[in-house]
Each structure stands twice: as C-alpha cells, then as structure tokens.
Protein backbone atom coordinates (compact mmCIF):
# COMPACT_ATOMS: atom_id res chain seq x y z
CA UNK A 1 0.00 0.00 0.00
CA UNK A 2 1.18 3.20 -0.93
CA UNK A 3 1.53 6.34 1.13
CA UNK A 4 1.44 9.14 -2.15
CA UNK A 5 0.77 12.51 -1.34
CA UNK A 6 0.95 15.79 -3.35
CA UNK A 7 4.16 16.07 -1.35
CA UNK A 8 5.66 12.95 -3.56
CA UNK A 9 4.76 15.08 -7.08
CA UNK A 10 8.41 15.44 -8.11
CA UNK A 11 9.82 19.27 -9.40
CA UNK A 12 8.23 19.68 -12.82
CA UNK A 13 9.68 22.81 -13.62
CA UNK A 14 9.58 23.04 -17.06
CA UNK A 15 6.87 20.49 -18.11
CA UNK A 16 4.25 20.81 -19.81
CA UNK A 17 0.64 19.76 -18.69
CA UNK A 18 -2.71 19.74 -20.02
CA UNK A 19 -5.71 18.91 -18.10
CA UNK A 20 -9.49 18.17 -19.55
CA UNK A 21 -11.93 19.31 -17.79
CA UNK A 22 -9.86 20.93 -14.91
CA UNK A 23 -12.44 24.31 -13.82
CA UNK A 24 -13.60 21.82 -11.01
CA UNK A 25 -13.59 18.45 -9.50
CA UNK A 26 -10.56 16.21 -9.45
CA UNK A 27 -9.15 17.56 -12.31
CA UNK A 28 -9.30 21.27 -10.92
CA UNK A 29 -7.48 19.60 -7.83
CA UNK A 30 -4.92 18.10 -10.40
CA UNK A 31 -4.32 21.05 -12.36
CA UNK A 32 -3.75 22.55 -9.31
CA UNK A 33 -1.07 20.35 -7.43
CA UNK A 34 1.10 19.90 -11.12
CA UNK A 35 1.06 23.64 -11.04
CA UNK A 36 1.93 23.96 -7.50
CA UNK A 37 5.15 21.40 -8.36
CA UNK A 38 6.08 23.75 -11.09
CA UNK A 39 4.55 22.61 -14.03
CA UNK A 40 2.89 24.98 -16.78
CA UNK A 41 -0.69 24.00 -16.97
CA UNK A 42 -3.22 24.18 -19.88
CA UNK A 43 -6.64 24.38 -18.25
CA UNK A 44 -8.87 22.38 -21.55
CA UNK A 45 -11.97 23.32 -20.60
CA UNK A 46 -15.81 24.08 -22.54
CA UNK A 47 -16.15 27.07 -20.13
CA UNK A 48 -13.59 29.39 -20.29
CA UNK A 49 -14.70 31.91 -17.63
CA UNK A 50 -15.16 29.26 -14.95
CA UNK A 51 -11.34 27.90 -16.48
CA UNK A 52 -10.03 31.70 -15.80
CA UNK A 53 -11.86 31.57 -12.39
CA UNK A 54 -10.07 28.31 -11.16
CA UNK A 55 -6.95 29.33 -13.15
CA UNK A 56 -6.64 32.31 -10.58
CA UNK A 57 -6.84 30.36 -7.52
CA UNK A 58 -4.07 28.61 -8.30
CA UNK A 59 -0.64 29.03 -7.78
CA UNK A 60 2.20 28.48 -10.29
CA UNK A 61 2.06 28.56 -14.33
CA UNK A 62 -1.53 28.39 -15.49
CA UNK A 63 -3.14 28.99 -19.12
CA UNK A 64 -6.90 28.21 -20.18
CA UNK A 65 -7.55 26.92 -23.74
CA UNK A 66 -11.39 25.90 -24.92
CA UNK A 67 -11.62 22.27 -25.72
CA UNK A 68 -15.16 20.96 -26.05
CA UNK A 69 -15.23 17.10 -25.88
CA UNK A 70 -18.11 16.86 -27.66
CA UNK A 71 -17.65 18.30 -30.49
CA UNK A 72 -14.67 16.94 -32.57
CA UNK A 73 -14.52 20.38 -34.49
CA UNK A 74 -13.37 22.05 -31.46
CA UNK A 75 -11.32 19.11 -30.67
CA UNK A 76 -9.69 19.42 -34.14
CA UNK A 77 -9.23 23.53 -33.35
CA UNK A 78 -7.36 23.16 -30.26
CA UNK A 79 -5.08 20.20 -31.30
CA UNK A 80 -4.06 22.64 -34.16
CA UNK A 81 -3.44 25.18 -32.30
CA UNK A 82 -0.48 22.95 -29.84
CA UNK A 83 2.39 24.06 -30.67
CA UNK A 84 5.67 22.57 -28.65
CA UNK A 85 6.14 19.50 -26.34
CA UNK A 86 3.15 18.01 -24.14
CA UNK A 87 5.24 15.97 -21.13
CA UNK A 88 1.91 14.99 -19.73
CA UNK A 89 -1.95 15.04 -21.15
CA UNK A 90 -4.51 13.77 -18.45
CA UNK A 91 -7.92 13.25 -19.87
CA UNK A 92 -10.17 13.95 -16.88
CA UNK A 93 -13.37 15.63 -18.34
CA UNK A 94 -16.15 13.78 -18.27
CA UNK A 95 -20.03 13.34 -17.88
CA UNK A 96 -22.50 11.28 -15.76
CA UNK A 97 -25.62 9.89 -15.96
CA UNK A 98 -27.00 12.89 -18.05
CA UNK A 99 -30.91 11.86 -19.60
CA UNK A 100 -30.07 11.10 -23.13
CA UNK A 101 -28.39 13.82 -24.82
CA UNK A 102 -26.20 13.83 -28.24
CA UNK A 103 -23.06 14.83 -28.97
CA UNK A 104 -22.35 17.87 -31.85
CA UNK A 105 -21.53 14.72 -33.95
CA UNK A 106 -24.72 12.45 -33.12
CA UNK A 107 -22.90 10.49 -30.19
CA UNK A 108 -24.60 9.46 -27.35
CA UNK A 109 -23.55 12.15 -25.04
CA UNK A 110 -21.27 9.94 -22.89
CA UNK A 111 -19.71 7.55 -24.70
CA UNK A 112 -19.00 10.66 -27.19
CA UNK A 113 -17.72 13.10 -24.41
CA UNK A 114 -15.96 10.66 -22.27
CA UNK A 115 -14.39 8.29 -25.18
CA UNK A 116 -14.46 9.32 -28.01
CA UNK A 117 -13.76 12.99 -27.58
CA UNK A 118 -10.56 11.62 -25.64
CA UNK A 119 -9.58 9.28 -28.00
CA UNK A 120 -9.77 12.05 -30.65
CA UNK A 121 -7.53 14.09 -28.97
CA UNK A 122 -4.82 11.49 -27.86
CA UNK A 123 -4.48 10.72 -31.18
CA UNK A 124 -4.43 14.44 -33.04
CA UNK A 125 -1.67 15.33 -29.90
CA UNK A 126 0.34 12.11 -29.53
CA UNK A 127 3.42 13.17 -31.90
CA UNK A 128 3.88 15.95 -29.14
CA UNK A 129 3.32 14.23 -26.03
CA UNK A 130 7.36 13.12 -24.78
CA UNK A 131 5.99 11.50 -21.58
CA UNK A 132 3.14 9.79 -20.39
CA UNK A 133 -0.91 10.17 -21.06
CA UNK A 134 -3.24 9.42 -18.18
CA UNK A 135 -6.93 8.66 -18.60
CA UNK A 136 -9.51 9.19 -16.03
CA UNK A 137 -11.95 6.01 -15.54
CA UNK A 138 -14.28 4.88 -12.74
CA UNK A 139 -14.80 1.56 -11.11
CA UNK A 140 -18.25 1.70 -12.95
CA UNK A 141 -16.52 0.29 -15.77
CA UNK A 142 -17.31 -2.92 -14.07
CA UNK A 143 -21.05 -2.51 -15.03
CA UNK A 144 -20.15 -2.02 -18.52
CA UNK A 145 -20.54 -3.34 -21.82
CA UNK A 146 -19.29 -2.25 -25.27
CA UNK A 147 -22.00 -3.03 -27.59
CA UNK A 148 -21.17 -2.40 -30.92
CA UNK A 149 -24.14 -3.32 -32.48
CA UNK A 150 -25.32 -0.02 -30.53
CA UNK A 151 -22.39 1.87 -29.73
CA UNK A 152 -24.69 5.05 -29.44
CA UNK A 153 -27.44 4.14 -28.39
CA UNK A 154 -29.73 4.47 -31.25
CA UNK A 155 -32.40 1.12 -31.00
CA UNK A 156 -31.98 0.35 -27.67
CA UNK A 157 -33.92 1.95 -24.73
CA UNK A 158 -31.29 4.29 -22.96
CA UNK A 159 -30.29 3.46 -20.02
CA UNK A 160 -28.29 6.32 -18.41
CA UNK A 161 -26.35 3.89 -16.13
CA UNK A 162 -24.68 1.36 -18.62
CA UNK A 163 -24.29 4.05 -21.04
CA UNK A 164 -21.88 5.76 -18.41
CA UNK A 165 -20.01 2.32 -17.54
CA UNK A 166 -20.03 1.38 -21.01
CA UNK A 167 -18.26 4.85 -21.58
CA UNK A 168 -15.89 4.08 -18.32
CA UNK A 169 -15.32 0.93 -19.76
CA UNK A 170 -13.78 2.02 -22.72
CA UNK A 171 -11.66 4.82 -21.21
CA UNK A 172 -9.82 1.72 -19.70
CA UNK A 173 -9.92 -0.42 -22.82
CA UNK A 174 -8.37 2.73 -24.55
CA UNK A 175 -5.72 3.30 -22.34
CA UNK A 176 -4.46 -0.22 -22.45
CA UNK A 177 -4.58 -0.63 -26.15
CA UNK A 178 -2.89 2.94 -26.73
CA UNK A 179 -0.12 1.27 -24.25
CA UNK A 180 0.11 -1.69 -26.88
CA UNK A 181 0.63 0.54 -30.02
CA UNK A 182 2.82 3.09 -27.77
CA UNK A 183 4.82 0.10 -27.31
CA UNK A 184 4.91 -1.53 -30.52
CA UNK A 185 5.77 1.31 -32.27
CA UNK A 186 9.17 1.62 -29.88
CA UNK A 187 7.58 5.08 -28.16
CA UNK A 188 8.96 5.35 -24.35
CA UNK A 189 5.35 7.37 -23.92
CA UNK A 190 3.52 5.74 -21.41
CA UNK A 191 -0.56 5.09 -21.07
CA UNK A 192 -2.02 4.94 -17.76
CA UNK A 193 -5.46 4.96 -16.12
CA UNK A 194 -6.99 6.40 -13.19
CA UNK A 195 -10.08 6.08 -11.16
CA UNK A 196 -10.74 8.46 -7.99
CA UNK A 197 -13.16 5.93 -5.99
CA UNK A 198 -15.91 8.20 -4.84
CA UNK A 199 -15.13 11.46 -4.90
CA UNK A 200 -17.70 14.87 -3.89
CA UNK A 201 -17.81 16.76 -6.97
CA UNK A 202 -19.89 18.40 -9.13
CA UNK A 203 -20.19 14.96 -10.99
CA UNK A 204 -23.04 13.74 -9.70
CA UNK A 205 -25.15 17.10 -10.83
CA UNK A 206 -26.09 16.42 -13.96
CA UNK A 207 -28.68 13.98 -14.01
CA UNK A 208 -31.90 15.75 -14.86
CA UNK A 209 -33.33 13.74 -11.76
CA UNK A 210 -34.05 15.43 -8.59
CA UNK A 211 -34.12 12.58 -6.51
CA UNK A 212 -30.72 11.31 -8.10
CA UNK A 213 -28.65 14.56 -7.38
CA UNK A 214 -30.05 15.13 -3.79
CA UNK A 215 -29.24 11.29 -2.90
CA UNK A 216 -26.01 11.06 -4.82
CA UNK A 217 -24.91 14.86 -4.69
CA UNK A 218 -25.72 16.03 -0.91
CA UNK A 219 -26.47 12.55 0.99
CA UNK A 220 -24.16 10.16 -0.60
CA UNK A 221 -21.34 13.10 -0.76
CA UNK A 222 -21.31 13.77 2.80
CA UNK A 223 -21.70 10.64 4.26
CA UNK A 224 -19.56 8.24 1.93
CA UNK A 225 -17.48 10.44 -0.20
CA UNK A 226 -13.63 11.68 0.44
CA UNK A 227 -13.05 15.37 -0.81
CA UNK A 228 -11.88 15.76 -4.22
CA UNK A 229 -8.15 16.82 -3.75
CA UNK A 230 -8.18 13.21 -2.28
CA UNK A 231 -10.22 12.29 -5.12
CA UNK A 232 -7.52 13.27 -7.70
CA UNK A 233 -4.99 11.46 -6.20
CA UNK A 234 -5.16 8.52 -7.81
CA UNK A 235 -4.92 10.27 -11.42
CA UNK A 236 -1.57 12.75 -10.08
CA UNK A 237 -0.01 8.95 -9.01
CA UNK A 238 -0.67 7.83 -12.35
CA UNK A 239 0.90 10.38 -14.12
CA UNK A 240 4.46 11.09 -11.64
CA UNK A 241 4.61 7.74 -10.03
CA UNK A 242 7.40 5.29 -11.20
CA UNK A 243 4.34 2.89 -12.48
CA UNK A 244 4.89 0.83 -15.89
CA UNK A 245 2.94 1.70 -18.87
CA UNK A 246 -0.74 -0.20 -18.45
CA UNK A 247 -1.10 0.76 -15.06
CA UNK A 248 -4.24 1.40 -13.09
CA UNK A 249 -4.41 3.52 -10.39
CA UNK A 250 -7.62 3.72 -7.57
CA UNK A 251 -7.75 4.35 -3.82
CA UNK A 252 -6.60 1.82 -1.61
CA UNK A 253 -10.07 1.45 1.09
CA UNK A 254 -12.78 -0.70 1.22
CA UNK A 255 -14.34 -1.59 -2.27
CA UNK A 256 -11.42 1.72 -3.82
CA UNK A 257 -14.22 3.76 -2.42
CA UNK A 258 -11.50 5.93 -0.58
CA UNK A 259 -8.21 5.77 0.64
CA UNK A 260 -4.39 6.61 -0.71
CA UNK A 261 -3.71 5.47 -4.56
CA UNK A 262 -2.12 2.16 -5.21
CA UNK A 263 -2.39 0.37 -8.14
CA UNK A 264 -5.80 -1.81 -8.46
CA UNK A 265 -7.51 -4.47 -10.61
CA UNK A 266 -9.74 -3.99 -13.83
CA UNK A 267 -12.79 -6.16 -15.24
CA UNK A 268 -11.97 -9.30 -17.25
CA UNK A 269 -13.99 -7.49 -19.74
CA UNK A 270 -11.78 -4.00 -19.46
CA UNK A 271 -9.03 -7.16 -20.01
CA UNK A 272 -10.27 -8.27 -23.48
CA UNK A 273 -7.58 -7.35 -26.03
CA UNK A 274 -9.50 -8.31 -28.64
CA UNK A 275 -12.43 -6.24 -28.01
CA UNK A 276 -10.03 -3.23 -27.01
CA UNK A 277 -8.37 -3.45 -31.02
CA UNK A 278 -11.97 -3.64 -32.03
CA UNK A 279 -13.07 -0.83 -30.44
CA UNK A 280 -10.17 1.36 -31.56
CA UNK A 281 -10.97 0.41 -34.93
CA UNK A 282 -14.32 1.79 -34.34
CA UNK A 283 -13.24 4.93 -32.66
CA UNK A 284 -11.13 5.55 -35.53
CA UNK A 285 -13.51 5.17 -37.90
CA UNK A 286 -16.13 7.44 -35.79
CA UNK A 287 -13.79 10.35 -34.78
CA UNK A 288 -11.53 9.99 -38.38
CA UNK A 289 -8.16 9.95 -35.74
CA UNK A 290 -6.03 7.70 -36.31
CA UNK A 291 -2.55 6.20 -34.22
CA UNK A 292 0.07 8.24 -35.84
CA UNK A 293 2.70 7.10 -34.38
C-alpha cells in the first residue's frame, strides 16, 4: 500500500501539462497540485470563464484553452493550435448519468464526451506528447458493456447507467490498447489509467433527476465520499509515479471507495484485447483519428 501525497509530485519545472476538464472536480485539484510542483498548466476546458476563475486560484504557471469534448470540431481547433512538447496530457473531463443527450456529432452524449472525444484528442496530440498520457476512468466500468451493435445508443432503450459504464469501460480499454501501439511502435510514452473511488464533486449534478442529485450529490457526498483533492490522487499517481505503462491507479479502502492510490484491478472485460483493437478500430472510424505514431 502506498503512502502518495501531493508532497511525492516530483519538481516539474519546465513540463508541460494539459488537463481536460480541470475548472472543477478532481481535475481542478490536479491542475492545481502539477502547477503547485512547477509545471505549466493548460486548463482544456468548454467554459472558459469558470477555467479563468479556477486558473486564478491557483498558484504556479496556469493557461486556459477551450476544448469541447463533444464536439470533434473544437477538438480538431485546439489540437491545431499545440504548438511545442506536451510531457503529460490527463484526460479527466467527463459526464455522468445525463438523460439522453447527443453529442455535436450524433454520439450518445457519454460515450462521445468521455471516449471518443478523448480518444480524438490522444491521437491528433500524440506526436507531441514526450511523456506519459493518463486517462480518467471509474470503477463503474465494471457494469459495462461495449456493444457495438449499438455503440450510441440508437435502438436500444437508454439506459443512463450502462451508457456511463459502457463509456468508463472504454476509457480503460483505450488506455491499455494505446499502451500496446505506444509500445509496438518503440515510443517510451507511457498510457495509464486512473479512477478516484468516490469522490464529492460536481459529478453527480447532472442527471436531470431530482431525486438522483439530492441522494447522490448532498447525501451520498457527505456521508460516503472523500473530498476531491483526495479524489484526484489517484490520477496525479498515475501520471508522476514510477508505475509501468498499463497501469491502473484507484484508492486503496474498502471496495477503492476511498483511501491513498495504489495500483488496483480492472474487469476481465476491461481485459479483453480483442475487443479493445476492435473498439479502436471503431473509434477511428467514428472520430476519423487515427494512431500516428
């Protein structure tokens, strides 16, 4: 069992970091701990004035770029706009149990935001990145399936909880098969995953259901839930941890609910490899991103 800290976070002076998704939650608290070790951080986020507002309560090196995860045009814009080395991309942003919604492309809202807008930018960004690419998941990818018969929900009724573990599912399957190809192609880049166990954050708000966020955003959060600067540190020791390439990072408590990161275990179906090469065939095919490595 580890012991990791913010005070472990080595001196990144110099480094570059991006962060989805970092105006709140875990990856607000990440953004703001790489900073705090000297890194320059890129705050990718769809809300720029709440980006500038968490930007300023942080200490250190901080810049706020839009990125909008689902929609692959603004993907595309702010991938073209990176100029210089990336030493660490963290692909926190994400959505939850949302009624259904669709993406600027026609994706199901979070399979597209949480997937496939990730996978997009991996891929348009990889030739930059000199170091290591960490991708947020959740132990709800246990719950999920990849169904590619109905990827986006489209014939199926929608259910908003295996839509989100099916999307979780395939953060993990992604990381692990960008590891392969990383690997493969001789790259000394490294893929690793994250999930922050229960976390209170702003996560849980989204549902559309009243019942839902009062249970899960005000009773759940204050009885169960660890605060989300211990929620992020699972994802800060998978990206500055000596970890191999593949790893998968979660609190160490009871059920990775809470506790300090260690590495964890994954779903035999998060283990298929043949079902992760499928499903980055797909993504390709979806997003029109390909491995360019």
């Amino acid at each position: 069992m580890t012991t990791f800290s913010t005070r472990d976070i080595p001196d990144l002076s110099g480094r570059r970091v991006i962060v989805t998704g970092a105006n709140s939650g875990i990856g607000r608290s990440a953004a703001q701990a790489l900073a705090g070790a000297g890194a320059q951080v890129t705050l990718a986020v769809r809300d720029t004035q709440k980006g500038h507002q968490a930007a300023a309560s942080m200490q250190g090196a901080t810049e706020v770029r839009r990125l909008d995860l689902a929609d692959l045009a603004s993907v595309r814009e702010f991938a073209a706009a990176w100029q210089g080395e990336i030493h660490l991309l963290i692909n926190n942003a994400g959505i939850m149990i949302p009624p259904l919604s669709r993406t600027a492309d026609g994706f199901e809202l979070q399979f597209g935001t949480n997937h496939l807008g990730h996978f997009a930018l991996t891929n348009l960004l990889l030739t930059n990145i000199s170091g290591r690419v960490v991708t947020v998941s959740s132990g709800a990818h246990r719950m999920g399936r990849i169904d590619f018969s109905d990827l986006n929900w489209e014939r199926r009724r929608y259910r908003r909880w295996p839509a989100y573990g099916q999307s979780k599912l395939a953060n993990l399957m992604f990381s692990s098969e960008l590891q392969r190809r990383l690997t493969e192609s001789g790259s000394t880049v490294k893929s690793t995953a994250a999930h922050p166990g229960y976390a209170a954050t702003n996560l849980q708000s989204h549902s559309g259901n009243a019942l839902t966020e009062l249970l899960m955003g005000k009773v759940a959060n204050r009885l169960l839930a660890q605060d989300q600067d211990a929620g992020a540190l699972p994802t800060l020791y998978a990206a500055v941890a000596d970890v191999p390439g593949g790893s998968y990072a979660g609190p160490s408590g009871f059920q990775e609910m809470r506790g300090a990161p260690q590495l964890v275990g994954r779903s035999k179906r998060a283990l298929d490899e043949e079902a992760g090469r499928r499903l980055w065939t797909v993504s390709e095919e979806l997003t029109g991103t390909t491995f360019p490595l």
